[in-house]
N, C-alpha and C. Protein backbone atom coordinates (compact mmCIF):
# COMPACT_ATOMS: atom_id res chain seq x y z
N UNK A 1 199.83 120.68 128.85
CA UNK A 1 199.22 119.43 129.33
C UNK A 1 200.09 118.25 128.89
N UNK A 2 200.65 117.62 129.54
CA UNK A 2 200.73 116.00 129.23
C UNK A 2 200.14 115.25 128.53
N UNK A 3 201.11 114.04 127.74
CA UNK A 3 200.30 113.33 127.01
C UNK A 3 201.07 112.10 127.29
N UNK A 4 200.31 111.05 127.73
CA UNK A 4 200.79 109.65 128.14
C UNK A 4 200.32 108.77 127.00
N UNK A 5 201.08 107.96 126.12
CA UNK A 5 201.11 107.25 125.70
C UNK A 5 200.80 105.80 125.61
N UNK A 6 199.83 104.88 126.48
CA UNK A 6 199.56 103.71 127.29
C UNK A 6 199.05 102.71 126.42
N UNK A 7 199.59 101.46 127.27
CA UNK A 7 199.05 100.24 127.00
C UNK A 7 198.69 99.83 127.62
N UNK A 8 197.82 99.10 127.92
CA UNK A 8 196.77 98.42 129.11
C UNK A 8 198.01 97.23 129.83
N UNK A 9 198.72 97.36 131.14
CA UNK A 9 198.91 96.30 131.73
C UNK A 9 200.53 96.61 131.27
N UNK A 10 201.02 97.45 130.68
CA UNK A 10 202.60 97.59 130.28
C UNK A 10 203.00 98.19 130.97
N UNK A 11 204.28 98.93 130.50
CA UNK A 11 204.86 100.08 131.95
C UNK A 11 204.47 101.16 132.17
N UNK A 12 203.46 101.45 130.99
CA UNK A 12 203.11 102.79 131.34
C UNK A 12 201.78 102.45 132.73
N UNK A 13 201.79 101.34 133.01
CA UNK A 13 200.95 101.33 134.21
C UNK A 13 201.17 102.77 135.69
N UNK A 14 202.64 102.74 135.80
CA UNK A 14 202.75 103.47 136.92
C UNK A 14 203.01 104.79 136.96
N UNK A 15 203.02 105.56 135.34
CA UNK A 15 203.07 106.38 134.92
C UNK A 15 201.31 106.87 135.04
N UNK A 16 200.77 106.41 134.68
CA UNK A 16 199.11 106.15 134.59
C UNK A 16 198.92 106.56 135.92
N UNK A 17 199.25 105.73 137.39
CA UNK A 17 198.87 106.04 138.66
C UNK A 17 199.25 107.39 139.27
N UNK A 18 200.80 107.26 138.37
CA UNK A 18 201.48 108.68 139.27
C UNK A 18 200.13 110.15 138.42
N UNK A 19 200.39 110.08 137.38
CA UNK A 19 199.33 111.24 137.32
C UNK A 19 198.11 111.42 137.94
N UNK A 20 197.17 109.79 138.26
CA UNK A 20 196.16 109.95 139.10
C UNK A 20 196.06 110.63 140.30
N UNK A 21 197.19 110.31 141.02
CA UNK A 21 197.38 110.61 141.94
C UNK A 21 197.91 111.92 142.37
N UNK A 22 198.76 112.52 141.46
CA UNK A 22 198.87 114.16 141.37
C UNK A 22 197.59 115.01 141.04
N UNK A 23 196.64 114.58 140.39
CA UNK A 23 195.00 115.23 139.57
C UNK A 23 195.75 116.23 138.95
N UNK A 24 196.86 115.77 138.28
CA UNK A 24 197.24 116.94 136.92
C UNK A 24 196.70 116.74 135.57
N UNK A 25 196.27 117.47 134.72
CA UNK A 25 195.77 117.30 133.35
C UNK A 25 196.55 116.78 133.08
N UNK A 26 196.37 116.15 132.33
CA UNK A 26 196.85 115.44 130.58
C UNK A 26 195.54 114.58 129.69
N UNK A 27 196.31 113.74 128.88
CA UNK A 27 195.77 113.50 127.77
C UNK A 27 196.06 111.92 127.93
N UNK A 28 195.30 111.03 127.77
CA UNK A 28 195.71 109.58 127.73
C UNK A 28 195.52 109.29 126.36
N UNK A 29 196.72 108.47 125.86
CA UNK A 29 196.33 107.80 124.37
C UNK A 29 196.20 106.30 124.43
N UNK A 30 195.44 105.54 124.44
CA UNK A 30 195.37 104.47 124.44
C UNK A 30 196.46 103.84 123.23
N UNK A 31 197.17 102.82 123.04
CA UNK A 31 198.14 101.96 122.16
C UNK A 31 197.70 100.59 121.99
N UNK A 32 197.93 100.54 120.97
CA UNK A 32 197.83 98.90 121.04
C UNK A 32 199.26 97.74 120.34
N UNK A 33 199.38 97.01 120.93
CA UNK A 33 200.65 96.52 120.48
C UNK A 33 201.61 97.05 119.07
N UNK A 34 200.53 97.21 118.04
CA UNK A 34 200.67 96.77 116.78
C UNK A 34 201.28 98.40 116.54
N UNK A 35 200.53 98.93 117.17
CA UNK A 35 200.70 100.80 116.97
C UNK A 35 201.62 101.00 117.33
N UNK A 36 202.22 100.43 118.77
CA UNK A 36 203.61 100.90 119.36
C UNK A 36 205.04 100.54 118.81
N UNK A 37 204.52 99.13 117.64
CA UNK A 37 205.51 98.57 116.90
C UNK A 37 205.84 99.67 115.32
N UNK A 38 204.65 100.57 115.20
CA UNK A 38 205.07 101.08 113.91
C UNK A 38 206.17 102.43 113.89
N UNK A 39 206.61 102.80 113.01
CA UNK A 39 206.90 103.78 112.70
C UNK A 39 207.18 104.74 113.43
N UNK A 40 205.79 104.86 113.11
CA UNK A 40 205.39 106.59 113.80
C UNK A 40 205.77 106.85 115.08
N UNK A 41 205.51 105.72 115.74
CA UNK A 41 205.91 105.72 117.19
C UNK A 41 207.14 105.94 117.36
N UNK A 42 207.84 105.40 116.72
CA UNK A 42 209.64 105.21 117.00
C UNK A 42 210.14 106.91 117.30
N UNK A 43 209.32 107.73 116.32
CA UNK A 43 209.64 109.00 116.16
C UNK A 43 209.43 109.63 117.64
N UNK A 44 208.47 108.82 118.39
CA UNK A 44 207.90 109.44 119.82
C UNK A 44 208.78 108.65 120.51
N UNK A 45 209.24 107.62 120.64
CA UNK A 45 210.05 107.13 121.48
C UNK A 45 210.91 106.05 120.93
N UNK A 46 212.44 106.49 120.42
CA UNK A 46 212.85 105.62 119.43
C UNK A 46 213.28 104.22 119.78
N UNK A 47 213.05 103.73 121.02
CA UNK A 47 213.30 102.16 121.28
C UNK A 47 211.80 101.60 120.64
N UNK A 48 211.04 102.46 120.86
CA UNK A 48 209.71 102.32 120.90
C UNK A 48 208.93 101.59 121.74
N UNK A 49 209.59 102.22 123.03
CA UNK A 49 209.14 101.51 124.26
C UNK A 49 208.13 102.32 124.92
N UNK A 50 207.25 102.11 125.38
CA UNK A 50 206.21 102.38 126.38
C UNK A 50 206.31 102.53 127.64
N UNK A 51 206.51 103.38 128.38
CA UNK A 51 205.54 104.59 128.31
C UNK A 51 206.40 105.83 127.31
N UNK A 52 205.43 106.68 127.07
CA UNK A 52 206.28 107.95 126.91
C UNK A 52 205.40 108.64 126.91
N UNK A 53 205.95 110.45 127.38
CA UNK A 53 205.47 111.54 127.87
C UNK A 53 205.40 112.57 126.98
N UNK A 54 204.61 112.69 126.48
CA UNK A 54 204.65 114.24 125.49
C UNK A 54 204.10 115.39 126.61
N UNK A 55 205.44 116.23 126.38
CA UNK A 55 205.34 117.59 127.26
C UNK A 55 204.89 118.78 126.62
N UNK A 56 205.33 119.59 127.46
CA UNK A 56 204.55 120.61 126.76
C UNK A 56 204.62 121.74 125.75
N UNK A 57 206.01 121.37 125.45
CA UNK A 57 206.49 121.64 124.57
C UNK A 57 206.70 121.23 123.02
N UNK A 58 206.23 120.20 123.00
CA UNK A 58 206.11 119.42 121.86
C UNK A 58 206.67 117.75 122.13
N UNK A 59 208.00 117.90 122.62
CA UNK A 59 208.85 117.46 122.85
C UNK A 59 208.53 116.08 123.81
N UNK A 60 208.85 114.63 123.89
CA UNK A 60 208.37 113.61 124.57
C UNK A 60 209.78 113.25 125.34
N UNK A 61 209.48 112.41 126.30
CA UNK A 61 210.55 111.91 127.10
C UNK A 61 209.95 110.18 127.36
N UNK A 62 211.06 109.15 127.17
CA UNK A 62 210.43 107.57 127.45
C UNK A 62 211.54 107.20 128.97
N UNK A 63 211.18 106.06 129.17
CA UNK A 63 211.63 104.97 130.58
C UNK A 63 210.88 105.61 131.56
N UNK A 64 210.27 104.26 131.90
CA UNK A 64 209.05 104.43 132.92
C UNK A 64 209.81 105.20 134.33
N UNK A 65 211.01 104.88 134.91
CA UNK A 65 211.53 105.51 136.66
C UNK A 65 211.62 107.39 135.74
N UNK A 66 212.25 107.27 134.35
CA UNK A 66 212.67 108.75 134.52
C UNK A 66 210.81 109.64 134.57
N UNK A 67 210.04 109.04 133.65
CA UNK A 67 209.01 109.75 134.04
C UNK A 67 208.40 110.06 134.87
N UNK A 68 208.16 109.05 136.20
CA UNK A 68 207.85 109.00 137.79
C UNK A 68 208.80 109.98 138.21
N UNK A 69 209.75 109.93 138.03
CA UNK A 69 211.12 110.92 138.53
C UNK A 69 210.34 112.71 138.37
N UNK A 70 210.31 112.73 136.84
CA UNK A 70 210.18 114.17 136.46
C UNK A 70 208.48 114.36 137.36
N UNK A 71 207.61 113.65 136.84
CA UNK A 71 206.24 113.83 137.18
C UNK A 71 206.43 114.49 138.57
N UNK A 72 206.96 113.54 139.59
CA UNK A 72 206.88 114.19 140.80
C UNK A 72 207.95 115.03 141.33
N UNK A 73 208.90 115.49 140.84
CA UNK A 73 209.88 116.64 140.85
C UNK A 73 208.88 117.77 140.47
N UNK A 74 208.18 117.74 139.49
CA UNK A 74 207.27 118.65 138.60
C UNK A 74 206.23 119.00 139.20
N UNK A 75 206.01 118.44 141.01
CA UNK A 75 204.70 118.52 141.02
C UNK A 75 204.79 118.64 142.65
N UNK A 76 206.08 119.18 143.44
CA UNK A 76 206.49 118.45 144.78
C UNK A 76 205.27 119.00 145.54
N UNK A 77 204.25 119.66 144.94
CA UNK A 77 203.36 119.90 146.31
C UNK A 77 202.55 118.63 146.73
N UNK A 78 202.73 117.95 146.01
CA UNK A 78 201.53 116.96 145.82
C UNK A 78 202.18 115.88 146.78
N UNK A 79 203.33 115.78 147.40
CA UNK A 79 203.72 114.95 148.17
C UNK A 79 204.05 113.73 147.96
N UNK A 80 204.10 113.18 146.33
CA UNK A 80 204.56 111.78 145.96
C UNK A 80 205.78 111.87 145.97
N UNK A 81 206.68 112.07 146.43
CA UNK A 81 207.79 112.06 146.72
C UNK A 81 208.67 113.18 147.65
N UNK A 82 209.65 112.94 147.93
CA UNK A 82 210.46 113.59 149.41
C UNK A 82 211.46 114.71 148.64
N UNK A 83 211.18 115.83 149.24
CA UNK A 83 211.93 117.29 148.96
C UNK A 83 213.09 116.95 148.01
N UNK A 84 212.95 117.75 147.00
CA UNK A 84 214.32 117.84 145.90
C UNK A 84 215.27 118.30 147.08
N UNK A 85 216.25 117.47 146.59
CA UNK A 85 217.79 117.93 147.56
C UNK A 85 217.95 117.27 148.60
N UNK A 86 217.28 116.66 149.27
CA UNK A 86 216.87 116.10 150.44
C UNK A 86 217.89 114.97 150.51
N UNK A 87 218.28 113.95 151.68
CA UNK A 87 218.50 112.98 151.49
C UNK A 87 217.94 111.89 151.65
N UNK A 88 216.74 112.24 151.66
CA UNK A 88 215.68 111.35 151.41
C UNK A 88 215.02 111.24 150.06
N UNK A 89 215.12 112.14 149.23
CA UNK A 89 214.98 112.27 148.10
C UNK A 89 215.85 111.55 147.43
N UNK A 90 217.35 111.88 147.50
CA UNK A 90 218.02 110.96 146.80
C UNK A 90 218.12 109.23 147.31
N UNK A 91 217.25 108.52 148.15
CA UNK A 91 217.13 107.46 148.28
C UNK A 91 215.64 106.78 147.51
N UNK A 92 214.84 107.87 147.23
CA UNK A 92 213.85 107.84 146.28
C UNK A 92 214.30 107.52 144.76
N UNK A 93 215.51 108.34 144.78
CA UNK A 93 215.73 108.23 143.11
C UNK A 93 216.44 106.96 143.07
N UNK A 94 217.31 106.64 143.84
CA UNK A 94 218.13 105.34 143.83
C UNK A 94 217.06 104.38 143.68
N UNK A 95 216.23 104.30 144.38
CA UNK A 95 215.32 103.28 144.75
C UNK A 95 214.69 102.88 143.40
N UNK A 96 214.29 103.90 142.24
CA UNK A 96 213.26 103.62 140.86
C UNK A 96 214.64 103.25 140.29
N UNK A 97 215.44 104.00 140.21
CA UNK A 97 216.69 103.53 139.46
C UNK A 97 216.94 101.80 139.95
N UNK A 98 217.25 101.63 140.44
CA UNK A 98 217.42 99.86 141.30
C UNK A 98 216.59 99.03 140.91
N UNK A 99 215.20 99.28 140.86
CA UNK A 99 214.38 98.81 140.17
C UNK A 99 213.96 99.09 139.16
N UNK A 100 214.27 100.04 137.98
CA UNK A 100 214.03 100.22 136.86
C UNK A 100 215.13 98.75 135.89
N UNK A 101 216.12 99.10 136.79
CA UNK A 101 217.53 98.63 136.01
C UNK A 101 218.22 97.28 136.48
N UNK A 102 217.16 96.78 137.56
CA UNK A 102 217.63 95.74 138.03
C UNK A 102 216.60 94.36 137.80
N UNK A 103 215.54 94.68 138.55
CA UNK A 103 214.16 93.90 138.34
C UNK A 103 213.46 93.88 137.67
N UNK A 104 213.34 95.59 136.79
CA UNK A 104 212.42 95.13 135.25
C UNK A 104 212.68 94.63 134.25
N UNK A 105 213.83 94.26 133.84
CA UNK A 105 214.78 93.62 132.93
C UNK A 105 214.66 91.86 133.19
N UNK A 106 214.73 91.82 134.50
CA UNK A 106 214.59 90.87 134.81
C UNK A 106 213.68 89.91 134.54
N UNK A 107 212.75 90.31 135.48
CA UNK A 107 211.41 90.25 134.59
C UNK A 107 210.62 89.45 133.36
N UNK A 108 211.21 90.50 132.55
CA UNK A 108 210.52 90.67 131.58
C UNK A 108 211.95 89.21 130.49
N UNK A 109 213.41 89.32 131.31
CA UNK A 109 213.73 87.86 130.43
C UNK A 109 213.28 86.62 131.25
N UNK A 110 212.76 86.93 132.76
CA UNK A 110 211.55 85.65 132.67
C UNK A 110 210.89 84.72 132.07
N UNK A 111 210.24 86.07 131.49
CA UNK A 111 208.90 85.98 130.61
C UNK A 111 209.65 85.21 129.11
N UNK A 112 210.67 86.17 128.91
CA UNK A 112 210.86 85.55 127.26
C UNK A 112 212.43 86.07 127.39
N UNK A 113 213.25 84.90 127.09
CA UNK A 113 214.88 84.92 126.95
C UNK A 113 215.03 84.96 125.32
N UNK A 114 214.05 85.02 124.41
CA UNK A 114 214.36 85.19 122.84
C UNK A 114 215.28 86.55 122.34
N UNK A 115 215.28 87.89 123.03
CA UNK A 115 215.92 88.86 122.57
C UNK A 115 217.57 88.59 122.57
N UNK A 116 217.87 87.78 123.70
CA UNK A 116 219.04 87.86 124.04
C UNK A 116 219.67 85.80 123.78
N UNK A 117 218.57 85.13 122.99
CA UNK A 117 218.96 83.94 122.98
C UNK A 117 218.94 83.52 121.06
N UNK A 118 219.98 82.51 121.15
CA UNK A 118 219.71 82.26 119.43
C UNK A 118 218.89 80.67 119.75
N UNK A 119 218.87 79.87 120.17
CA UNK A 119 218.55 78.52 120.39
C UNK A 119 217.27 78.68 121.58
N UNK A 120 216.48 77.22 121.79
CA UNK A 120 215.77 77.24 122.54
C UNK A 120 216.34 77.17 123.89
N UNK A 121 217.02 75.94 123.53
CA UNK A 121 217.76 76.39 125.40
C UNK A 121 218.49 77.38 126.02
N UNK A 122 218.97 77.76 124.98
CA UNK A 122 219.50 78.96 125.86
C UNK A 122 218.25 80.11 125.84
N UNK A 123 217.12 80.24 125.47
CA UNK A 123 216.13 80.79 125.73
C UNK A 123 215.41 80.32 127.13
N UNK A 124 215.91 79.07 127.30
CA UNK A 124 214.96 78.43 128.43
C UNK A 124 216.05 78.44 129.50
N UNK A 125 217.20 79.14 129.39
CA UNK A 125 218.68 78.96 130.56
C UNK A 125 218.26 80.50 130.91
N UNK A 126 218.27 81.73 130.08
CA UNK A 126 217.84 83.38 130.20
C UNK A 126 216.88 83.23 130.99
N UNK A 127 215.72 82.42 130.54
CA UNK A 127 214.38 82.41 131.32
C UNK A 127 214.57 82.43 132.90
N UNK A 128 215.30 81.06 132.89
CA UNK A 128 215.29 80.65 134.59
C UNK A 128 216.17 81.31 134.90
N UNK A 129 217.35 82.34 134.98
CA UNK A 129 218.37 82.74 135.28
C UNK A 129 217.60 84.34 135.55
N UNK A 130 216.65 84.73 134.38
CA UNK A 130 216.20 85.84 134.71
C UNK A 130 215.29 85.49 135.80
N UNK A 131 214.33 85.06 136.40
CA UNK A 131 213.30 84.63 136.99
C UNK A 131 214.39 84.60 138.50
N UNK A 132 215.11 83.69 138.76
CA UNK A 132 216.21 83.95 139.92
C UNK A 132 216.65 85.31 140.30
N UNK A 133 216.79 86.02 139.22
CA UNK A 133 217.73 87.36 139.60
C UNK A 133 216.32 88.17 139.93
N UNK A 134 215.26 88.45 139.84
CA UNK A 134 214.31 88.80 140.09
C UNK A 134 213.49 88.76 141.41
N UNK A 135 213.78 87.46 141.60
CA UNK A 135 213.68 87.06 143.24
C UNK A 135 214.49 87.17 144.17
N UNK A 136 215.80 87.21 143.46
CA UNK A 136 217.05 87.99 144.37
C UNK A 136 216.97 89.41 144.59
N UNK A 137 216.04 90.63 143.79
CA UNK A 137 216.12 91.54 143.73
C UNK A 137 214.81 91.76 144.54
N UNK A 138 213.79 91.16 144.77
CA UNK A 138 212.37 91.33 145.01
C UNK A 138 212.84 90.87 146.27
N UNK A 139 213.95 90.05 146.95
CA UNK A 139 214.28 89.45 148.47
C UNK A 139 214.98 90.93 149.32
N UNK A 140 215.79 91.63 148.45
CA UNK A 140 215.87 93.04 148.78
C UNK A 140 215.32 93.77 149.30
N UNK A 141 214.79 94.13 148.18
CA UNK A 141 213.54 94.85 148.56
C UNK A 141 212.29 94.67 149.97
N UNK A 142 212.15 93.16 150.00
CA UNK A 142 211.25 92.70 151.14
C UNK A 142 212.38 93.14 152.54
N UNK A 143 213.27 92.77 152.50
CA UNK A 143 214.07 92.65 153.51
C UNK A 143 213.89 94.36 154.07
N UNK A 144 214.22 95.33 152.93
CA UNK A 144 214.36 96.93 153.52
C UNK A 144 212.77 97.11 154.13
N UNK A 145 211.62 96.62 153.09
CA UNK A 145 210.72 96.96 153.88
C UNK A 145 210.20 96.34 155.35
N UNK A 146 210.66 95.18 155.50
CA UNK A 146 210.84 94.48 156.62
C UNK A 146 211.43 95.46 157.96
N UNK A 147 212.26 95.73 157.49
CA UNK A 147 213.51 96.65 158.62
C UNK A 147 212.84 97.91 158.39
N UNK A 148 212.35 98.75 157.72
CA UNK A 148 212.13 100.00 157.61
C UNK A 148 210.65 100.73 156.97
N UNK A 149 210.17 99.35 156.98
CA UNK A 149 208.50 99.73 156.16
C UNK A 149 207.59 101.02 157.02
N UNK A 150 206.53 100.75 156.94
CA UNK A 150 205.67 99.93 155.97
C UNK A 150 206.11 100.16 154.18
N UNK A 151 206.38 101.40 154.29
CA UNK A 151 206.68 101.76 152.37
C UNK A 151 208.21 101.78 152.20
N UNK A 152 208.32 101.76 150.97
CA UNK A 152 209.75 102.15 150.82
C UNK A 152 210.79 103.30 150.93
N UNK A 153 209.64 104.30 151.44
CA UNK A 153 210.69 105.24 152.32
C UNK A 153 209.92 105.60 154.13
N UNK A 154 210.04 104.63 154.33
CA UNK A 154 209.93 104.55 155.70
C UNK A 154 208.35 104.35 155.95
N UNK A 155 207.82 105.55 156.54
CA UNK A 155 206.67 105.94 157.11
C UNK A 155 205.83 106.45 155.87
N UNK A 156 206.47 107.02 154.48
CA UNK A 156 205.79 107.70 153.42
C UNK A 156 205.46 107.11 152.52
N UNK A 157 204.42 107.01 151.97
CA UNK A 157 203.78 106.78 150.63
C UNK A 157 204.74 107.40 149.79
N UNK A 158 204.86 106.61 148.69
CA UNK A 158 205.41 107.65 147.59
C UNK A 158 205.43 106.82 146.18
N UNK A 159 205.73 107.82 145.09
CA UNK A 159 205.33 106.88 143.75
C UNK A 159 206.74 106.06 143.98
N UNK A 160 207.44 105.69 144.61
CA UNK A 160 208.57 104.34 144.18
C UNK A 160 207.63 103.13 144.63
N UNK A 161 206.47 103.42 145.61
CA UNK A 161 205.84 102.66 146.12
C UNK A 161 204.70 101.71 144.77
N UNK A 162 204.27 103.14 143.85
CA UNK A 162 203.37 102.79 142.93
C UNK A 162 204.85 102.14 142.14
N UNK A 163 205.53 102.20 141.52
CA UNK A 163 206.46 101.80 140.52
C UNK A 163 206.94 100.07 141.46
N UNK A 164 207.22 99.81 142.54
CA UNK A 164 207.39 98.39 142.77
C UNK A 164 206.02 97.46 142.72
N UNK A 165 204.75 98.31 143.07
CA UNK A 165 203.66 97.66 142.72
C UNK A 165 203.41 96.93 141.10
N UNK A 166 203.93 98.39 140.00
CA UNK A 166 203.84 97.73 138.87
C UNK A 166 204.45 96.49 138.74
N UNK A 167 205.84 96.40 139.32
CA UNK A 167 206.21 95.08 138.97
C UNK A 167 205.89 93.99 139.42
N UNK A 168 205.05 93.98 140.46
CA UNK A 168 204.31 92.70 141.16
C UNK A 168 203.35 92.29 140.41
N UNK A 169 202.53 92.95 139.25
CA UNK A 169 202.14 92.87 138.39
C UNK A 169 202.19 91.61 137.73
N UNK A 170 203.75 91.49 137.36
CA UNK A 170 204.21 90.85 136.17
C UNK A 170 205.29 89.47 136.73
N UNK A 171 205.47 89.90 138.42
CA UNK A 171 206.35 88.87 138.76
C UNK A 171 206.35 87.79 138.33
N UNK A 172 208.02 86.80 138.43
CA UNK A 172 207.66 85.11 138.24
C UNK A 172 207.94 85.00 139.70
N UNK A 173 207.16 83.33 139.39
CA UNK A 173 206.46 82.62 138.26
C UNK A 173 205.17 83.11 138.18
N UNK A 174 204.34 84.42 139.78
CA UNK A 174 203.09 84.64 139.08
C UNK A 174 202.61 85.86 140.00
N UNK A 175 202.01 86.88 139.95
CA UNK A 175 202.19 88.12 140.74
C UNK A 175 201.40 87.46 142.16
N UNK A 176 200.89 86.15 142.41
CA UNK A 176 199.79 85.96 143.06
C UNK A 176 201.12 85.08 143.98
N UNK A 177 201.97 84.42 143.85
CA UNK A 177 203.06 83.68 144.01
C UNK A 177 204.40 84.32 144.63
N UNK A 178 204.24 85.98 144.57
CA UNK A 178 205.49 86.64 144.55
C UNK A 178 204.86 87.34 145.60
N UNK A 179 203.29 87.58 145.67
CA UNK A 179 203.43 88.32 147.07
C UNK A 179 202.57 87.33 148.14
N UNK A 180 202.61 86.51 148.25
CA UNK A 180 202.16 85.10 149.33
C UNK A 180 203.79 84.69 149.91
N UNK A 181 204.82 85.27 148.56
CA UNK A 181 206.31 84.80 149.59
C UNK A 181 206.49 85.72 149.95
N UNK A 182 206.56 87.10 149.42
CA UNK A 182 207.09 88.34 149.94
C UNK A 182 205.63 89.68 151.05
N UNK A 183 205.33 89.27 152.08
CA UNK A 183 204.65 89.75 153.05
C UNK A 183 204.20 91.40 152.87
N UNK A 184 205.48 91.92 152.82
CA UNK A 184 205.33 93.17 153.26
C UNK A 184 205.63 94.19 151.88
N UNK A 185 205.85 92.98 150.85
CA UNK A 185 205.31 94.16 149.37
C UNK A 185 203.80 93.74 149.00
N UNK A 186 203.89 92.76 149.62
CA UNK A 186 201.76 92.51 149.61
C UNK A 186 201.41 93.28 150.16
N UNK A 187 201.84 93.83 151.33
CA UNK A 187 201.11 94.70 151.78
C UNK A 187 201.18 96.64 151.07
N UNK A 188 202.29 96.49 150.48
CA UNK A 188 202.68 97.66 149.53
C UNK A 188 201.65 97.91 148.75
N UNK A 189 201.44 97.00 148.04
CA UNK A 189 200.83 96.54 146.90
C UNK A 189 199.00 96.62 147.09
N UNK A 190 198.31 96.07 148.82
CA UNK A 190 197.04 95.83 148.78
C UNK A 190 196.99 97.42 149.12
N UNK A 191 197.95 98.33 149.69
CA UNK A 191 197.83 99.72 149.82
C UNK A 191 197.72 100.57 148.50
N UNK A 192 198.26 100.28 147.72
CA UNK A 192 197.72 101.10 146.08
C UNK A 192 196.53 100.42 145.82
N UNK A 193 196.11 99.77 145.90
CA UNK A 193 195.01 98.80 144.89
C UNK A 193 193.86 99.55 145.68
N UNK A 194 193.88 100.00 147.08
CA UNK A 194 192.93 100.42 147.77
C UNK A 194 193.42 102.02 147.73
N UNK A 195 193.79 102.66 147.35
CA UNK A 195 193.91 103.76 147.16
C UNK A 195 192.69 104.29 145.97
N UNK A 196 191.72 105.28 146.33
CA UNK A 196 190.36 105.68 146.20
C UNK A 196 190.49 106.24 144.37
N UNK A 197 191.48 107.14 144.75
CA UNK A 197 192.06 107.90 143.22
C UNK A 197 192.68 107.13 142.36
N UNK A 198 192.79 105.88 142.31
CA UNK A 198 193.57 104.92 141.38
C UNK A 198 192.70 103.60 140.76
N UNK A 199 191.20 103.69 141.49
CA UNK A 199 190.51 102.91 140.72
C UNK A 199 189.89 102.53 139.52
N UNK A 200 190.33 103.97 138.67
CA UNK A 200 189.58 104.14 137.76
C UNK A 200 190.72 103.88 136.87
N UNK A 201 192.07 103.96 136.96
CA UNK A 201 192.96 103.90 136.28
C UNK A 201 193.76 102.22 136.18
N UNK A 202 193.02 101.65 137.55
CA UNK A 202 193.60 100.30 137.97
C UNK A 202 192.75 98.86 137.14
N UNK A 203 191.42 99.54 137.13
CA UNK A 203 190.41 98.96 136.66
C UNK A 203 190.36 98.63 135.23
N UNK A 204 191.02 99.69 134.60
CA UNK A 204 191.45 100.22 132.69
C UNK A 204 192.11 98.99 132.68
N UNK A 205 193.33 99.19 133.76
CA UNK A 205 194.77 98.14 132.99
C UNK A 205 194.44 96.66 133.64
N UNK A 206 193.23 96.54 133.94
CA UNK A 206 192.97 94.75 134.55
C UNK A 206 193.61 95.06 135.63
N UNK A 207 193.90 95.19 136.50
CA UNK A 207 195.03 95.52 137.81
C UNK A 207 194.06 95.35 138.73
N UNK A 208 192.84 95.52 139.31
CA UNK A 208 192.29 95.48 140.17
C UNK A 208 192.71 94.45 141.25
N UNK A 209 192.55 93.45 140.52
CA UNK A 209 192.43 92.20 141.62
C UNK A 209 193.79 91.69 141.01
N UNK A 210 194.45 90.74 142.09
CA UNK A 210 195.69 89.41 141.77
C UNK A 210 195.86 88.99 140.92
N UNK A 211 196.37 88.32 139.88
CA UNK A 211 195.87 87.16 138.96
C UNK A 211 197.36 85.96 138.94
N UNK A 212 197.16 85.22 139.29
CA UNK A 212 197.57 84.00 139.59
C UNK A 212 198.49 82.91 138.33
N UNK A 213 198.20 83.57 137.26
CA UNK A 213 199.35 83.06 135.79
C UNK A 213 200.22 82.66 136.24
N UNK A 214 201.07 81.76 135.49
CA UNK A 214 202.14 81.95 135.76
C UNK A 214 202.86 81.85 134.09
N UNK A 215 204.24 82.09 134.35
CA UNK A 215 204.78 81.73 133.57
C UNK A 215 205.28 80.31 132.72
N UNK A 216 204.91 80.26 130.96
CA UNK A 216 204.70 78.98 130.30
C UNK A 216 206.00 78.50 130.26
């Protein structure tokens, strides 16, 4: 059995859906900031980043695309993703990869340029510079689904679909702001939220509805 590691509203959000949506056992551990900062954790995932997967072997695996990756490799009957080998498959993996490594980073120096800043302004130069590259990456994305939607692999649902939802989540300047400009990941996006098997898991992480924040 699986064991997911979670924080309400973090990355293990789409890790959270992809299992819903397979109805495979596991084990949810709830985290709370303070827990994921200690120790012990590091031993489970030594950035001590969130999500991470304890398998079944003892053994855990962290980064939110590789877990979506394995989950549904691990599970291809279930149809969240397109035939191993395929070449549609490998536009699946590109696709979490692109956005694992492009837009969640982004993101998240939006939110806060302190990791990578010594001064305030240059905390407040990361900020807006990350927040741009984010919308350059989220204009991408709109554009393929534009030309090739409704989802991001064409005609199919699939978890890259749940994994760009997470990040609408968290968009700048506000997830309510990012899909009023971007059309057709709103519509990505009002398609998970209404998905029957994900309410119970959507509802946990506050996710249900929009929320309109923005960034301070």
């Amino acid at each position: 059995m699986y064991k997911l590691y979670n924080v309400k509203r973090w990355g293990s959000i789409s890790a959270h859906l992809v299992l819903e949506e397979l109805e495979v056992p596991y084990q949810n551990v709830w985290l709370t900031a303070e827990q994921v900062r200690a120790p012990e954790f590091r031993e489970i995932s030594p950035l001590g980043l969130i999500p991470a997967l304890g398998l079944s072997d003892g053994r855990a695996i962290a980064e939110s695309a590789a877990i979506v990756a394995f989950l549904t490799d691990s599970h291809p009957d279930k149809g969240l993703a397109p035939p191993i080998g395929s070449d549609d498959h490998a536009q699946y993996l590109s696709l979490l990869v692109f956005m694992a490594v492009n837009l969640y980073p982004s993101i998240n120096l939006a939110f806060d340029g302190g990791p990578l800043a010594e001064t305030e302004e240059q905390n407040a130069a990361i900020r807006r510079k990350g927040g741009q590259h984010s919308l350059g990456v989220f204009d991408i994305l709109e554009n393929r689904l534009a030309e090739d939607g409704p989802f991001l692999l064409g005609d199919n649902y699939s978890a890259a679909d749940i994994y760009l939802f997470m990040l609408t989540l968290w968009a700048y300047p506000s997830e309510r702001a990012v899909l009023e400009r971007y059309p057709h990941i709103a519509k990505v996006a009002e398609h998970v939220r209404k998905r029957p098997r994900l309410k119970a898991a959507l509802d946990a992480h506050g996710a249900l509805a929009v929320q309109t924040a923005e960034a301070a």
